[in-house]
N, C-alpha and C. Protein backbone atom coordinates (compact mmCIF):
# COMPACT_ATOMS: atom_id res chain seq x y z
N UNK A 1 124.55 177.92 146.19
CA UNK A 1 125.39 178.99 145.73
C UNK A 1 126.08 179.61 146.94
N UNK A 2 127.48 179.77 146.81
CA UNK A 2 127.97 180.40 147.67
C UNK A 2 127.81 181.85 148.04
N UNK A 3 127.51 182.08 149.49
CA UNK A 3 127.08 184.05 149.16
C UNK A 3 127.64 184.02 150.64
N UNK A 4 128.61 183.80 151.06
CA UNK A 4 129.41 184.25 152.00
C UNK A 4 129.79 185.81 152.11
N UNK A 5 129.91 186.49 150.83
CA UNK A 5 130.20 187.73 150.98
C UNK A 5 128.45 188.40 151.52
N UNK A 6 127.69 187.51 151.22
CA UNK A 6 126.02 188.43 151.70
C UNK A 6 125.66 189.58 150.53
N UNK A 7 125.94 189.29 149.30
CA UNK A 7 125.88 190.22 147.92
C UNK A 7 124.21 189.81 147.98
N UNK A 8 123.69 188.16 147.72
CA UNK A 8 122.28 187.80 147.85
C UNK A 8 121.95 188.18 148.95
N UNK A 9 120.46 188.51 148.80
CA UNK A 9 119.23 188.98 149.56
C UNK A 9 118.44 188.49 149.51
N UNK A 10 117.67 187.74 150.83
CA UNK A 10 116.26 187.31 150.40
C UNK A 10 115.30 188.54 149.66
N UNK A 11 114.88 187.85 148.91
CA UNK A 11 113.83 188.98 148.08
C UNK A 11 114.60 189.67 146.39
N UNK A 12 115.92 189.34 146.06
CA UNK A 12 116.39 189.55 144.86
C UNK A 12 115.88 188.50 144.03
N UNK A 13 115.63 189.21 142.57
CA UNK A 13 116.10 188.41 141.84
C UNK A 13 116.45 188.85 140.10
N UNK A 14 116.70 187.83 139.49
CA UNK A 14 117.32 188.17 137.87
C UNK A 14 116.27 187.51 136.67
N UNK A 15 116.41 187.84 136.07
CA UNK A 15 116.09 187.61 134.84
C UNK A 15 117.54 187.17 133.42
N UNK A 16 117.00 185.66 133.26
CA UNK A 16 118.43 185.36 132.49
C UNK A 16 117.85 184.75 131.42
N UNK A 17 118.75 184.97 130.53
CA UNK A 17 118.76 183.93 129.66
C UNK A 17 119.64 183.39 128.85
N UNK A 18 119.33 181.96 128.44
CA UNK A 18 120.15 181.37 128.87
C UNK A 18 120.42 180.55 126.78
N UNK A 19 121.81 181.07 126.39
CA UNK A 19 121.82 180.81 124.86
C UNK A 19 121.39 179.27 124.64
N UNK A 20 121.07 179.11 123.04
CA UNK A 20 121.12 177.42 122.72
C UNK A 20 122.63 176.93 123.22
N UNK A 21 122.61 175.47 123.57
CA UNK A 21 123.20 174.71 124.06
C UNK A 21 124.51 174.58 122.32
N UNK A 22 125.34 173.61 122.56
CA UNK A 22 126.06 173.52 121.31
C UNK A 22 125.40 172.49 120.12
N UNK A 23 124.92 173.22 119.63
CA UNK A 23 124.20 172.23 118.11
C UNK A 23 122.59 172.15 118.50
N UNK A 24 122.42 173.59 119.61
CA UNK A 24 120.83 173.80 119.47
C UNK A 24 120.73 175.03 118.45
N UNK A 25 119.37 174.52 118.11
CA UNK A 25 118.71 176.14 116.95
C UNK A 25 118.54 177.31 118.38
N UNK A 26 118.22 178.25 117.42
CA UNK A 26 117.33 179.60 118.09
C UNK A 26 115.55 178.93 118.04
N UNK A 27 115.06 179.42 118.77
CA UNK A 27 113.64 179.56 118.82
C UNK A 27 113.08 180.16 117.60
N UNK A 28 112.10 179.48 116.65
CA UNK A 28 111.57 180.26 115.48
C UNK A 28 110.19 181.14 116.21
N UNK A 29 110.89 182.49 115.52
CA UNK A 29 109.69 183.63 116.14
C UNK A 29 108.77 184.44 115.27
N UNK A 30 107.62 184.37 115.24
CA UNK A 30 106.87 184.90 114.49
C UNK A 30 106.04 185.57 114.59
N UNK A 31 105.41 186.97 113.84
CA UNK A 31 104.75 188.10 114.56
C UNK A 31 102.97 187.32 115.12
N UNK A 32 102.85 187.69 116.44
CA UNK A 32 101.81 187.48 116.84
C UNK A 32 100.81 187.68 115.98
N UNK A 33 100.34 188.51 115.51
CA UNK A 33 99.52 189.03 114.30
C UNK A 33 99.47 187.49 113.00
N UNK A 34 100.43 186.49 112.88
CA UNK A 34 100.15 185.36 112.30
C UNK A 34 99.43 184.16 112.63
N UNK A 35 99.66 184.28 114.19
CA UNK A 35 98.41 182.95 114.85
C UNK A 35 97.42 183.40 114.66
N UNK A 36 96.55 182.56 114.13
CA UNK A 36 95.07 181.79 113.97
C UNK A 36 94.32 180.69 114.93
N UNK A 37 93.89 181.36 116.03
CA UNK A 37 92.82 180.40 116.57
C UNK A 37 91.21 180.40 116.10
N UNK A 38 91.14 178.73 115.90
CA UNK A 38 89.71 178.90 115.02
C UNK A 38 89.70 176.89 115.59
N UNK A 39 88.24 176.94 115.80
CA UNK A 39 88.17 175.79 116.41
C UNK A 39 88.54 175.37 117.27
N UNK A 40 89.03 176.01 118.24
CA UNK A 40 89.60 175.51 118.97
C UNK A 40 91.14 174.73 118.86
N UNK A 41 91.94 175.53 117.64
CA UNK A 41 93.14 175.15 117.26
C UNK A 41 94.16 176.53 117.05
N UNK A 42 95.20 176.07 117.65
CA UNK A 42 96.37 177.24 117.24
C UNK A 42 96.39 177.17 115.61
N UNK A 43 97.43 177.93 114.55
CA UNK A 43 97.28 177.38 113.59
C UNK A 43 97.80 178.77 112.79
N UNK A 44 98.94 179.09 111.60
CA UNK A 44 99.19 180.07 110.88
C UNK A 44 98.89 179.46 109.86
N UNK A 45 98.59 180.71 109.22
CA UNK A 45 97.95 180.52 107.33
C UNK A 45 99.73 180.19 106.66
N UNK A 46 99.88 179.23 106.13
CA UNK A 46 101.38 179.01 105.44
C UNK A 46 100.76 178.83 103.70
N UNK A 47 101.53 179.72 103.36
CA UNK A 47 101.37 179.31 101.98
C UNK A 47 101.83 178.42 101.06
N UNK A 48 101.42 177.79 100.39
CA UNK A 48 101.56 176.55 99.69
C UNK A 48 101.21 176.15 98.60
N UNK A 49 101.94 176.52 97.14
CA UNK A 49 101.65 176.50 95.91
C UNK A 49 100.97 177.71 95.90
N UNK A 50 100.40 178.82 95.97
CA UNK A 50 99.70 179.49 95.73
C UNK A 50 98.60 179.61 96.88
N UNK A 51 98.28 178.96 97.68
CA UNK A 51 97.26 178.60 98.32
C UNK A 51 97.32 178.58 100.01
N UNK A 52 96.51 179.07 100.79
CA UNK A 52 96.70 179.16 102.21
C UNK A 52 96.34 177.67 102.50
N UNK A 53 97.26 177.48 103.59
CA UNK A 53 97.10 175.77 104.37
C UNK A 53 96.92 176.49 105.25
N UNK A 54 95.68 176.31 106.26
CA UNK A 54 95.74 176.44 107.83
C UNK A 54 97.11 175.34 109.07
N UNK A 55 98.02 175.87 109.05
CA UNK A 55 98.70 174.54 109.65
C UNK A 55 98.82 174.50 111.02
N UNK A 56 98.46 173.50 111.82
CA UNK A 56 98.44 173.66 113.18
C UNK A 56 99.89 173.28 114.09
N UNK A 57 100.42 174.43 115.02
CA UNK A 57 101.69 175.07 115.14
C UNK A 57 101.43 174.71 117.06
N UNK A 58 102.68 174.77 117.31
CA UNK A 58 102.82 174.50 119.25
C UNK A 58 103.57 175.91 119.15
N UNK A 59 102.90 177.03 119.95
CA UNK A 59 103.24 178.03 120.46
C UNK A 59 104.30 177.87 121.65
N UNK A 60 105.21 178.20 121.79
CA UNK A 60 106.00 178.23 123.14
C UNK A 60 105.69 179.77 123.70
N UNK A 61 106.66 180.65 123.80
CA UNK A 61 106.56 181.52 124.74
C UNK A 61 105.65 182.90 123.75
N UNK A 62 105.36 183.73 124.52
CA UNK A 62 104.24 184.86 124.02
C UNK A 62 105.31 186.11 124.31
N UNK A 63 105.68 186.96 123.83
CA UNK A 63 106.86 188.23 123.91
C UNK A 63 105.90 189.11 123.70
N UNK A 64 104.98 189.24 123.40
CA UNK A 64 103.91 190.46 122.93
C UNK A 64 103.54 190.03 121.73
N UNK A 65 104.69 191.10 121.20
CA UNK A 65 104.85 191.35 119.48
C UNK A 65 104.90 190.21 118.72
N UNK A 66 105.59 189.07 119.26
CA UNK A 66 106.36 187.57 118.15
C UNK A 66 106.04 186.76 119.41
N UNK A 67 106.08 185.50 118.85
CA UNK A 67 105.43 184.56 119.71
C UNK A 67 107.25 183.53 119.18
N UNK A 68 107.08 182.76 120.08
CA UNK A 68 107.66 181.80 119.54
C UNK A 68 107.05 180.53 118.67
N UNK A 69 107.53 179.37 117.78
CA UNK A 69 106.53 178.62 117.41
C UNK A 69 107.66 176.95 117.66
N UNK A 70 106.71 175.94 118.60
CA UNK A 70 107.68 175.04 118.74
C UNK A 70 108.03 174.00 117.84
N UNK A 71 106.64 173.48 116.74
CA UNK A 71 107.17 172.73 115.90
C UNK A 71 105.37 173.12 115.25
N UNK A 72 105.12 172.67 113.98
CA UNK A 72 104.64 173.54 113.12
C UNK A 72 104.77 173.95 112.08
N UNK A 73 105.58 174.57 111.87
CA UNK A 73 106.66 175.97 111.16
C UNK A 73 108.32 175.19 110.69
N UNK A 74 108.54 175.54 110.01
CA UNK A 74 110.17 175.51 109.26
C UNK A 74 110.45 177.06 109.22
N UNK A 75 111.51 177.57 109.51
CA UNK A 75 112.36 178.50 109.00
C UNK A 75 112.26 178.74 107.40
N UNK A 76 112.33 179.46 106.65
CA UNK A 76 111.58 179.74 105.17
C UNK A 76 110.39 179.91 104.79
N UNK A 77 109.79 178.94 105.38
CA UNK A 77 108.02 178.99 105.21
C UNK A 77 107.44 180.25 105.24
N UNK A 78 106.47 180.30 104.22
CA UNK A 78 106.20 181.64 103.55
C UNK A 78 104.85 181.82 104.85
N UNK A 79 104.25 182.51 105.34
CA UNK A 79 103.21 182.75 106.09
C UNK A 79 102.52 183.98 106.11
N UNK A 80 101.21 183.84 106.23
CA UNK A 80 100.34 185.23 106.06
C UNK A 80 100.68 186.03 107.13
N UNK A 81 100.72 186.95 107.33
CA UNK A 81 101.39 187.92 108.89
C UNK A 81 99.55 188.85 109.32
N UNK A 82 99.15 189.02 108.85
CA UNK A 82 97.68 189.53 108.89
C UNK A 82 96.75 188.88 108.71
N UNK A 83 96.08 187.85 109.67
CA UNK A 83 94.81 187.00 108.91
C UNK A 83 93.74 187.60 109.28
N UNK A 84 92.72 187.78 108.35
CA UNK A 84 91.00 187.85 108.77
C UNK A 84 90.66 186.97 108.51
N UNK A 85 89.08 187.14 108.45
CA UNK A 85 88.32 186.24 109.13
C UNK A 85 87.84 185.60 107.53
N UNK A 86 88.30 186.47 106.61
CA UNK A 86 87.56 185.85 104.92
C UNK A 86 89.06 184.81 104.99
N UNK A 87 90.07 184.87 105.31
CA UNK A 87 91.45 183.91 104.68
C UNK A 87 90.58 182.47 105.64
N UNK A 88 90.38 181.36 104.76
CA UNK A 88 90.06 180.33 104.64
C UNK A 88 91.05 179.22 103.87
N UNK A 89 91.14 177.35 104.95
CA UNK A 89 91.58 177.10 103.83
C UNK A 89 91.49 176.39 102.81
N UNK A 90 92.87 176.86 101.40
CA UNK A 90 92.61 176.71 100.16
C UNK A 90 92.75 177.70 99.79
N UNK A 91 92.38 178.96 100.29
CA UNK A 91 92.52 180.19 99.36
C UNK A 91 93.25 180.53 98.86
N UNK A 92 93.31 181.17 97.44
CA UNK A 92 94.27 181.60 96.39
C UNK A 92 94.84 182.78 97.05
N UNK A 93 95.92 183.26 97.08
CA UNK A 93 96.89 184.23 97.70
C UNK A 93 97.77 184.91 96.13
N UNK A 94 98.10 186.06 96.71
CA UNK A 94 98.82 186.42 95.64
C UNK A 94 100.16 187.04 96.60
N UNK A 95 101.09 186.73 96.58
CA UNK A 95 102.72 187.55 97.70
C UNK A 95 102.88 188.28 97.04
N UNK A 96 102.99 189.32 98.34
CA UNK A 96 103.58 190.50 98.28
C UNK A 96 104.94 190.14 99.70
N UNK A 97 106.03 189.98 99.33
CA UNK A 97 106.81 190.12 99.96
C UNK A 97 107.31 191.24 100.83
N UNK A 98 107.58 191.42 101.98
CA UNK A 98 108.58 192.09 103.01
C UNK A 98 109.71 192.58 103.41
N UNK A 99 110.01 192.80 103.85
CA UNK A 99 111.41 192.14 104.79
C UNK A 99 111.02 192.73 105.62
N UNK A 100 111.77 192.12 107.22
CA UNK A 100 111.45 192.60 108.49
C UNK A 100 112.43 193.30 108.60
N UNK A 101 111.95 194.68 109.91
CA UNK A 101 112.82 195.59 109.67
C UNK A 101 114.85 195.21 110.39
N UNK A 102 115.07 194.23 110.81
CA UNK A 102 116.45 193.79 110.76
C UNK A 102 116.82 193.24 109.48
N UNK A 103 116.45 192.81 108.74
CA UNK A 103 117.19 192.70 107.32
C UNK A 103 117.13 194.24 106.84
N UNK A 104 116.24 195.02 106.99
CA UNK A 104 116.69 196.46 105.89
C UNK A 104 117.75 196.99 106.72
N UNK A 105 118.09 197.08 107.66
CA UNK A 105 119.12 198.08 108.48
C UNK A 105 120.69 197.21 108.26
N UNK A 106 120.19 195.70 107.76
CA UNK A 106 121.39 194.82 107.37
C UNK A 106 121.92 195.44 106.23
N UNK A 107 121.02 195.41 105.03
CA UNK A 107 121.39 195.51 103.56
C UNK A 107 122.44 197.17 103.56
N UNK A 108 123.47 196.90 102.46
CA UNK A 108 124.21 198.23 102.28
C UNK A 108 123.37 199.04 101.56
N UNK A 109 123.39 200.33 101.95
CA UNK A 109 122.81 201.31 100.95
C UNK A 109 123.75 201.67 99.61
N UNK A 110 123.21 201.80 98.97
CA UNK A 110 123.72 202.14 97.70
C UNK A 110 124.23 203.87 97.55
N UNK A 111 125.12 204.49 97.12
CA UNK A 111 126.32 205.14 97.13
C UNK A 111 125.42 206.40 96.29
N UNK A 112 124.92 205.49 95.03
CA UNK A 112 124.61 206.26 94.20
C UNK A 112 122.81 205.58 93.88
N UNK A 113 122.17 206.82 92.91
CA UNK A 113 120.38 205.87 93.06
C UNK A 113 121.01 205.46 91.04
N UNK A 114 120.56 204.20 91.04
CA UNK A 114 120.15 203.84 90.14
C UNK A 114 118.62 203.21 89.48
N UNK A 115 118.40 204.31 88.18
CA UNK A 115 117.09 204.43 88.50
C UNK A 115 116.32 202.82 87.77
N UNK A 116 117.33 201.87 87.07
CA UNK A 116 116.58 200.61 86.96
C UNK A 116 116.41 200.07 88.19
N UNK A 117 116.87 200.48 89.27
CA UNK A 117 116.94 199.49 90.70
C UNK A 117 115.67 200.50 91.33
N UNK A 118 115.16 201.71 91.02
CA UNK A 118 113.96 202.24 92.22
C UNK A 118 113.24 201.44 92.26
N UNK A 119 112.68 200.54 92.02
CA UNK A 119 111.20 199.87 92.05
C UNK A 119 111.83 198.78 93.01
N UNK A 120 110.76 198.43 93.80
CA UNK A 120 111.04 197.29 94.96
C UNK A 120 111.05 196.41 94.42
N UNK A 121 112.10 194.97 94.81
CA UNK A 121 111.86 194.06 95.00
C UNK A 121 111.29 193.34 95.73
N UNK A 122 110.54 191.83 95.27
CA UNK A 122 110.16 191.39 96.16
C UNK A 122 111.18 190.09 97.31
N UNK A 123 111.26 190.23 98.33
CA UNK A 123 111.94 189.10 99.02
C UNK A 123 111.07 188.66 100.14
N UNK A 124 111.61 187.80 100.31
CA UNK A 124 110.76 186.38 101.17
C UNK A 124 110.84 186.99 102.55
N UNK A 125 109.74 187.02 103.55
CA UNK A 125 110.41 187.25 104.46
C UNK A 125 110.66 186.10 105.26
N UNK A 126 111.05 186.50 106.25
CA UNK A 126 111.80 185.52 107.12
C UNK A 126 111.76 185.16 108.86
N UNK A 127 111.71 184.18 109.19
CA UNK A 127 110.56 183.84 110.70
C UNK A 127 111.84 183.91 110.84
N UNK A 128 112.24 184.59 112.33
CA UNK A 128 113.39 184.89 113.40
C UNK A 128 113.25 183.20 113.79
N UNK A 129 115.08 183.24 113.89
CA UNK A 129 115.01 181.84 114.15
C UNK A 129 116.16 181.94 114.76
């Protein structure tokens, strides 16, 4: 790199990053709170027909909060976000849907309350991708 002007310093540095390439995805990200280590295996509870699959997932990077997941996981895939130690698998599940809080700050608010619409819906949530 050219630094003829002397702007670099030994001892700087940056933090970058760097977008998908053309006709790469985003990284699918999912709340830490969904990995499952047990056996000695990574692994999120995905639901399936009704039923938890333990599925075993390649973690890429750790952000705190959301992890990334490298292959594993599809984008849509329904997943438990809270596991204990009783979610086993096979287990019968019943959804209660979400949304994460960037889809609610997406959706328009409504003008006026209509009172067949107070009661929540349920929607899918959705792994950052």
């Amino acid at each position: 790199m050219d630094n003829r002007s002397g702007k670099l310093v030994p001892g700087m540095y940056a933090v970058v990053t760097f977008p998908p390439g053309p006709g790469g995805r985003q990284p699918l990200m999912v709340s830490g709170d969904a990995v499952v280590i047990r056996n000695d295996r990574t692994t999120i509870a995905k639901v399936v027909d009704g039923r938890v699959h333990l599925q075993p997932v390649t973690i890429g990077r750790d952000f705190g909060g959301v992890v990334e997941i490298l292959t594993g996981l599809q984008v849509g895939d329904v997943i438990v976000t809270n596991v204990t130690d009783d979610v086993v698998e096979g287990a019968e599940v019943q959804l209660h849907f979400t949304k994460a809080p960037e889809q609610e700050e997406q959706e328009p608010q409504p003008h006026q309350s209509d009172p067949s619409q107070d009661s929540p819906k349920p929607s899918q949530s959705e792994s950052k991708s």
